[in-house]
Protein backbone atom coordinates (compact mmCIF):
# COMPACT_ATOMS: atom_id res chain seq x y z
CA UNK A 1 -64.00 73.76 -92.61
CA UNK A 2 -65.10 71.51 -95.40
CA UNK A 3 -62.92 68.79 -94.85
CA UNK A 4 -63.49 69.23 -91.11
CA UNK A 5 -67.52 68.88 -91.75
CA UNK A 6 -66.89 66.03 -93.68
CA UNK A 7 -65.02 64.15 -90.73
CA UNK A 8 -67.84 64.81 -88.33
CA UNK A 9 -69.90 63.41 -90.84
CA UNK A 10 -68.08 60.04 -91.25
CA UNK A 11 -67.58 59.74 -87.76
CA UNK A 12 -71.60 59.69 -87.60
CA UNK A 13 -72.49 57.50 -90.29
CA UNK A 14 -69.90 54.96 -88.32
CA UNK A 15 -71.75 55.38 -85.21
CA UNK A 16 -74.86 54.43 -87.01
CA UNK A 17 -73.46 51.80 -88.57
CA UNK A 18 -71.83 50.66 -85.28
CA UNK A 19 -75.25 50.73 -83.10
CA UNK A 20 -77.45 49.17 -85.76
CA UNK A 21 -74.34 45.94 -86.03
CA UNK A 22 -74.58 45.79 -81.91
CA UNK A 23 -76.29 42.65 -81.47
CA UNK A 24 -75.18 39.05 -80.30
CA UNK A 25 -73.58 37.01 -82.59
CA UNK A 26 -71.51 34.20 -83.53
CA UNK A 27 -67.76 34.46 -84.24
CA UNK A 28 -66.30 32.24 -87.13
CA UNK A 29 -63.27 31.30 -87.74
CA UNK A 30 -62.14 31.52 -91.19
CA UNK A 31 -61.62 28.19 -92.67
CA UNK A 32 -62.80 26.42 -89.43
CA UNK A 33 -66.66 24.97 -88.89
CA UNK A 34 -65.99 26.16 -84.40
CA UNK A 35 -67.88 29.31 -83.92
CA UNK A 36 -68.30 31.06 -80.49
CA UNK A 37 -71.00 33.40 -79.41
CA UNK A 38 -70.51 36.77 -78.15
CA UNK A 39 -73.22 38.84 -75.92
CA UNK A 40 -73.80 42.47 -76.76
CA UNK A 41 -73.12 44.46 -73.45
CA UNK A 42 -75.28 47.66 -73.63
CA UNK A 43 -73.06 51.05 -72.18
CA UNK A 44 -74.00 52.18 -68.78
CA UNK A 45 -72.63 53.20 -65.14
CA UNK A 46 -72.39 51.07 -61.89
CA UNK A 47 -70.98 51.00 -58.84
CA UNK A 48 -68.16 48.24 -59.08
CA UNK A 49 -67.41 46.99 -55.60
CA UNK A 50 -69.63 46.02 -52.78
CA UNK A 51 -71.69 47.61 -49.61
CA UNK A 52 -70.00 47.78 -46.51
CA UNK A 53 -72.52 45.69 -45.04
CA UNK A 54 -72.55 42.77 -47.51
CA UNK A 55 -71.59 39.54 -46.62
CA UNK A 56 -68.48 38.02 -47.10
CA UNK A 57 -67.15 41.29 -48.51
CA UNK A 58 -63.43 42.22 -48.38
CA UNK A 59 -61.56 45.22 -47.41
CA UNK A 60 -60.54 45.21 -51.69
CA UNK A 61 -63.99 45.57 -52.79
CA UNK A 62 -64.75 49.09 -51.55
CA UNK A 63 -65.11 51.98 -51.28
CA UNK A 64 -67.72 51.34 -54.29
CA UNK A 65 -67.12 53.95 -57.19
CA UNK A 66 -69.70 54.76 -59.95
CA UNK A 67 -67.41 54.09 -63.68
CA UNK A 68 -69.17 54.27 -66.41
CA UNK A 69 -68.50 51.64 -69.37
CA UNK A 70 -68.61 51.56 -73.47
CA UNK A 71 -70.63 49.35 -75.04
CA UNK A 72 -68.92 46.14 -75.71
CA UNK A 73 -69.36 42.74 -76.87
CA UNK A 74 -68.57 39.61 -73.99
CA UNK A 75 -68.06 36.22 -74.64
CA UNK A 76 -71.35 33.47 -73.45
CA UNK A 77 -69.56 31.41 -72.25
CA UNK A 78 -65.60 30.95 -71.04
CA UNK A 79 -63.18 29.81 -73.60
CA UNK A 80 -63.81 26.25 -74.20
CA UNK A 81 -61.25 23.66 -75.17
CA UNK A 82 -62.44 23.26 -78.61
CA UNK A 83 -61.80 26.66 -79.42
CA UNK A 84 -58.32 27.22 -77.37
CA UNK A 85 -56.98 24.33 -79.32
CA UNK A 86 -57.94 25.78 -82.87
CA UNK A 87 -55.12 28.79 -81.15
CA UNK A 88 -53.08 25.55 -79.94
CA UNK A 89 -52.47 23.31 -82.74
CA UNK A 90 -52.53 26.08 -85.29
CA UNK A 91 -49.17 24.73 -87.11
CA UNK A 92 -48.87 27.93 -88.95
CA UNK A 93 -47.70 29.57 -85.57
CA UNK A 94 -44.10 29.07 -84.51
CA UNK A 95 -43.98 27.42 -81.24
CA UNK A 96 -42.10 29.22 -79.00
CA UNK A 97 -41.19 30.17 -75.08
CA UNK A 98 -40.59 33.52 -75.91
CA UNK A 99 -43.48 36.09 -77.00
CA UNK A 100 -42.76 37.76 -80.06
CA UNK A 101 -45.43 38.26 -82.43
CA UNK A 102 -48.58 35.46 -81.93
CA UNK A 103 -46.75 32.06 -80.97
CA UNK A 104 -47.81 29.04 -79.93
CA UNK A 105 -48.01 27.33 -76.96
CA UNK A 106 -45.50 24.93 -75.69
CA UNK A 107 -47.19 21.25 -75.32
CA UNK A 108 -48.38 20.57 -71.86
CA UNK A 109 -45.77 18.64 -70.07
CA UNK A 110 -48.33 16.97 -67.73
CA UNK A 111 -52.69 16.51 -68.18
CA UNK A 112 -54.03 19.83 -67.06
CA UNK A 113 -57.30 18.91 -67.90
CA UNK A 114 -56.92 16.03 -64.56
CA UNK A 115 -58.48 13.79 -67.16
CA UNK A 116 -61.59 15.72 -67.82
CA UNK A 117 -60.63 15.92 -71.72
CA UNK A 118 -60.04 18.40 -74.25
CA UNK A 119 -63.76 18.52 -75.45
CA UNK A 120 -65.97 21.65 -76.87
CA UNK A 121 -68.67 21.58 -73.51
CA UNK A 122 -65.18 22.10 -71.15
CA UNK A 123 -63.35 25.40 -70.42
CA UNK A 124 -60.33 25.57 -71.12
CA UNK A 125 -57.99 25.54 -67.95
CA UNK A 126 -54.73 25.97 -66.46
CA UNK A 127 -53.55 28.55 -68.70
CA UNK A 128 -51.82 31.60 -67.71
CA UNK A 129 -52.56 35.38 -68.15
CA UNK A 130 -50.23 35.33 -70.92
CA UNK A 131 -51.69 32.67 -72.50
CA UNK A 132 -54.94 33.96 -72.20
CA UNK A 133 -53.73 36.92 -73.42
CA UNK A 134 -52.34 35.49 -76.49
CA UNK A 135 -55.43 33.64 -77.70
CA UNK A 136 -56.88 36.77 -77.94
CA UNK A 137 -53.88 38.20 -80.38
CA UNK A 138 -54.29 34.99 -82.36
CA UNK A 139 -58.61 35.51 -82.13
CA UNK A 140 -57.44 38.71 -83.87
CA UNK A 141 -55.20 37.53 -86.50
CA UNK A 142 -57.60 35.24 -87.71
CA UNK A 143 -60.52 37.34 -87.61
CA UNK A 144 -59.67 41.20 -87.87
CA UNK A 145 -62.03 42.00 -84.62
CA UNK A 146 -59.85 43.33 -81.64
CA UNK A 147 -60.43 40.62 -79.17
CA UNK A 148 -59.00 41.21 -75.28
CA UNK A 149 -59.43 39.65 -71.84
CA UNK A 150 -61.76 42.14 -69.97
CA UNK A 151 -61.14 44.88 -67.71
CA UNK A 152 -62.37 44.17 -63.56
CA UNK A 153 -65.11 46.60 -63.97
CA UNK A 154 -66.46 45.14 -67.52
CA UNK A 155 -65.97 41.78 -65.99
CA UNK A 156 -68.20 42.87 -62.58
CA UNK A 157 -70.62 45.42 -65.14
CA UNK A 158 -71.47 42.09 -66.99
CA UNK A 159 -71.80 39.78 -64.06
CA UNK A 160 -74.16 41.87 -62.74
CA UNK A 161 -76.11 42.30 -65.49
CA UNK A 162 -78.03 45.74 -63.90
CA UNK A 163 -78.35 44.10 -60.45
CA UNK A 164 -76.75 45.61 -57.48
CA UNK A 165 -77.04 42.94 -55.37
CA UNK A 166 -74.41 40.33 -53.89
CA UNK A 167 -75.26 37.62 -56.64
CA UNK A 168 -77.13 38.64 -60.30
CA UNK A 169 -80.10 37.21 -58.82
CA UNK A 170 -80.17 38.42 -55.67
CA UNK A 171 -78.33 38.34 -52.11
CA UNK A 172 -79.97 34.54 -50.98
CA UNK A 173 -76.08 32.36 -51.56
CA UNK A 174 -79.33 29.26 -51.73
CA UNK A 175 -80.08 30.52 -55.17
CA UNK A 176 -76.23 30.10 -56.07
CA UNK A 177 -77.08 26.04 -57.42
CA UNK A 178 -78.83 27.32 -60.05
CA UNK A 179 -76.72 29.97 -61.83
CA UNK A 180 -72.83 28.49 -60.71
CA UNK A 181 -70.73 25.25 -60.01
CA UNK A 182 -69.23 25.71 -56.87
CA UNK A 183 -67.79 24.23 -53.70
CA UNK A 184 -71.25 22.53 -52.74
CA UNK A 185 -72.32 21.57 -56.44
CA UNK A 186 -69.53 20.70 -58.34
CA UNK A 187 -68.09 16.85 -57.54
CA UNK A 188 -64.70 18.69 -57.07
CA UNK A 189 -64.69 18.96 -60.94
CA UNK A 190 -65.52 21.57 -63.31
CA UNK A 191 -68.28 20.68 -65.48
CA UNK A 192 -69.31 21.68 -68.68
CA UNK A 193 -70.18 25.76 -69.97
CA UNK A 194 -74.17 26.71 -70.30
CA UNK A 195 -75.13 24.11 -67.92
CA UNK A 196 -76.66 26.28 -65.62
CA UNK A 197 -78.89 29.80 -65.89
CA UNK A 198 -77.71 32.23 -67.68
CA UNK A 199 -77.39 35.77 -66.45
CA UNK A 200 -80.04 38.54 -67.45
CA UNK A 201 -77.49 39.34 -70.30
CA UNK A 202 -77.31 35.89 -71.08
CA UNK A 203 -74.02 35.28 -69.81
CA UNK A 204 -73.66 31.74 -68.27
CA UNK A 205 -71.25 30.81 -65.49
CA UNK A 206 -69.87 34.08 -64.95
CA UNK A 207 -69.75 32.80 -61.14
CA UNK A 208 -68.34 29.56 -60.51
CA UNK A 209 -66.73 26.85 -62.75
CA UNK A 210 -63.69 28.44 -63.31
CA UNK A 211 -62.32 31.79 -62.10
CA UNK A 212 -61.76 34.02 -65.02
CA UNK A 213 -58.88 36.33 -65.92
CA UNK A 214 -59.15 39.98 -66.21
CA UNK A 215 -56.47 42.35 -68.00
CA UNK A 216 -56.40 44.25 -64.66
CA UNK A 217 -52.86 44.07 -62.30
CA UNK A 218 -54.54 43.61 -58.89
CA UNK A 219 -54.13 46.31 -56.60
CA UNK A 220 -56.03 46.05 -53.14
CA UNK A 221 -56.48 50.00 -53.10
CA UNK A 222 -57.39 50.23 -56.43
CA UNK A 223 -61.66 50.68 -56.10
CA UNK A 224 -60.12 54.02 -53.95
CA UNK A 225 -58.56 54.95 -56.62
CA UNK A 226 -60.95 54.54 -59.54
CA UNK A 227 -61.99 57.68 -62.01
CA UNK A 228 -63.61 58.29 -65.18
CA UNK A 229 -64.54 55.99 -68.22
CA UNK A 230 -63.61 52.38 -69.06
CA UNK A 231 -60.86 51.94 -66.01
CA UNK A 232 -57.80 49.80 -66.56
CA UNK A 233 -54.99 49.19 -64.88
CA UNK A 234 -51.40 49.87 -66.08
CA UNK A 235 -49.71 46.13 -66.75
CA UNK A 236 -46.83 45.04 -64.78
CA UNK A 237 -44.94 41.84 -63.73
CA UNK A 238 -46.96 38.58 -64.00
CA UNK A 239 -48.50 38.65 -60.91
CA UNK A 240 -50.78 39.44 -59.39
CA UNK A 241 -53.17 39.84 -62.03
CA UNK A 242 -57.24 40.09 -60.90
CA UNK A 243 -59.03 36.94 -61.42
CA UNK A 244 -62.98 37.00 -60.79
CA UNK A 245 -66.15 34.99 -60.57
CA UNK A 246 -64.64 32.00 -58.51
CA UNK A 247 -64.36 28.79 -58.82
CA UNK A 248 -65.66 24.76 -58.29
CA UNK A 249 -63.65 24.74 -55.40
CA UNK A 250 -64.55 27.73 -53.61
CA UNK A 251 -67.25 28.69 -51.19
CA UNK A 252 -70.19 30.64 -52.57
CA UNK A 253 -69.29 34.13 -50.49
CA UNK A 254 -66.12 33.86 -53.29
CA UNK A 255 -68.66 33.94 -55.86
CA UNK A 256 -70.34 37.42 -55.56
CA UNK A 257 -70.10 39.67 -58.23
CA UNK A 258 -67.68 42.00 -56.02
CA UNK A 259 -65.19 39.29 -55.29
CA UNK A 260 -61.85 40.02 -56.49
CA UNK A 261 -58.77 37.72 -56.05
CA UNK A 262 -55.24 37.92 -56.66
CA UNK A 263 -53.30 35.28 -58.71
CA UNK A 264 -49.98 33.80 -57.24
CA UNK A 265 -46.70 32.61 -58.33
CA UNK A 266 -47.85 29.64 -56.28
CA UNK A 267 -50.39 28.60 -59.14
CA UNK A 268 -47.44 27.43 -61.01
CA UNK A 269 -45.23 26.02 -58.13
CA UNK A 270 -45.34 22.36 -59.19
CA UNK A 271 -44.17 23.39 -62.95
CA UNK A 272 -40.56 21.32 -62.96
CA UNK A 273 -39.17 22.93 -65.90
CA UNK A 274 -36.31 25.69 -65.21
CA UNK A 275 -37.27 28.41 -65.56
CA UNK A 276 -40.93 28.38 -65.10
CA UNK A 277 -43.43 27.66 -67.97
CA UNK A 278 -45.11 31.37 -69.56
CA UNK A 279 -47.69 29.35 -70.48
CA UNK A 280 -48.98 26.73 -67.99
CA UNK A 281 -50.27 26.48 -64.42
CA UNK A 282 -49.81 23.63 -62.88
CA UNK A 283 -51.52 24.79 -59.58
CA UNK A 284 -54.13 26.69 -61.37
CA UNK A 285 -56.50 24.46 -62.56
CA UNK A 286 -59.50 26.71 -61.09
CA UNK A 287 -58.39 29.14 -63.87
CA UNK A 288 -60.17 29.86 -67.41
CA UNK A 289 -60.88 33.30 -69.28
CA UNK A 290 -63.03 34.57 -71.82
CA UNK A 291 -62.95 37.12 -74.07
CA UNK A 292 -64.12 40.45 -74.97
CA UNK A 293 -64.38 43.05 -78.02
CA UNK A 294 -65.37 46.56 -77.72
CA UNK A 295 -67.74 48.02 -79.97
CA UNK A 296 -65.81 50.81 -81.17
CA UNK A 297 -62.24 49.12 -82.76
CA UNK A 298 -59.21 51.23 -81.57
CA UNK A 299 -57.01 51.61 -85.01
CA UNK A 300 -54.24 49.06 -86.20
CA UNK A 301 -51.53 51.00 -84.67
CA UNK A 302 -53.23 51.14 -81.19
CA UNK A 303 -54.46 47.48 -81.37
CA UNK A 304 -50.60 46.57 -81.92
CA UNK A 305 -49.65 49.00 -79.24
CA UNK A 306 -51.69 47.49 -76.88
CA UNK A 307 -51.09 43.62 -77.63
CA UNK A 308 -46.67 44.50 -77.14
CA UNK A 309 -47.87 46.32 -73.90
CA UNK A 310 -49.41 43.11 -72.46
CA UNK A 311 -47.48 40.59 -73.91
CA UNK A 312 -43.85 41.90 -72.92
């Protein structure tokens, strides 16, 4: 009984602890002058998916559920190129095309940066889910913090940002300009991160610039399906994985907070090596991530558990 009182206790004092360290703040890296800054997401319920009656909305995005979420921590801004290329040309790592343990990339056999350069205002692009994926096992190795991509419903909880309208701002698509690089704003490029208004949780471009990885395997009947806390779906092949937020190149219905789309073998049809680069999408420039880090740390076992389930 002792020892049992004792436990409750701990647990407690590590709650406190927890909830008085939730705040923004910047990541370092040890023995590198690039930091990153990560948003404190507050826990809370929502209804991920969209009305009926909203426009644009897809047959994926409903029926809406109410989920409720943990508290975590979400990156400001997605993964730039300054930071992705601390993971890159880490030469401690053993460069491999096989996953096993945290590898590097293989170079880039062609500029998938379409000559926008490898600079800390860019996102990082091009990338796939396994890449992603890994840069969060290296964030990890470097800094001790359990560092993910996020699940569909953090990713829409964020983007929202307590609204429960189309857009974080509201439903008017004229408004778009100001918070997201899209179709009509965008020169056909993506431009740089925290250009635009941030979100009420001062996330910038969650919508537009580039679409943004999720953990999630996309299922079109999966909102149906949807109970209890903290969702996630079980992994599976390579694709199709859930990308949100949209992109420079797409219209602005394909930026609402509901919109869901499902990646494609096709983003890496142009890829001429045999077989097919794990790391690289040569169609897929639209693509970047960023990353996430829940408040309460799973243990070391579970953490390594998780990384071999995703990175099969």
């Amino acid at each position: 009984m002792q020892k049992y009182c004792l436990l409750l206790l701990l647990n407690l004092l590590t709650l406190i602890l927890n909830a008085q360290d939730f705040k923004t703040y910047d990541q370092t890296i040890p023995g590198k002058t690039i930091t990153f800054k990560m948003a404190a997401i507050p826990a809370g319920k929502f209804k991920i998916g969209s009305p009926a009656a909203e426009r644009g909305r897809s047959d994926d995005e409903g029926p809406q559920q109410e989920v409720e979420l943990a508290a975590f921590w979400m990156g400001v801004t997605e993964v730039t190129f300054a930071e992705w290329d601390l993971y890159f040309k880490d030469n401690s790592l053993p460069q491999s095309k096989t996953i096993d343990g945290v590898t590097r990339a293989t170079p880039q056999y062609i500029d998938l940066t379409w000559g926008m350069g490898r600079d800390g205002k860019h996102p990082a692009n091009s990338m796939s889910h396994t890449a992603a994926m890994m840069y969060c096992k290296w964030l990890y190795s470097k800094t001790g913090f359990f560092y993910r991509l996020p699940t569909e419903a953090e990713w829409e909880y964020a983007c929202r940002a307590g609204s429960t309208t189309a857009y974080p701002f509201g439903n008017d698509a004229q408004r778009l300009r100001e918070y997201g690089y899209f179709k009509d704003n965008s020169e056909g490029k993506f431009q740089h991160v925290a250009q635009l208004k941030a979100n009420a949780w001062g996330l910038f471009d969650m919508l537009g610039n580039l679409s943004e990885w999720t953990i999630d395997q996309y299922d079109a009947t999966y909102y149906g399906k949807v109970t209890g806390n903290d969702p996630i779906t079980k992994p599976g092949s390579n694709h199709p994985k859930t990308v949100k937020g949209g992109s420079y190149m797409d219209q602005a219905t394909e930026l609402r907070c509901a919109n869901r789309q499902a990646s494609n073998a096709n983003w890496n049809i142009r890829d001429p090596q045999i077989p097919k680069s794990k790391w690289w999408l040569t169609d897929g420039m639209f693509v970047g991530f960023r990353v996430v880090r829940p408040l309460e740390q799973p243990s070391k076992e579970e953490i390594e558990k998780f990384y071999n389930l995703y990175l099969k």
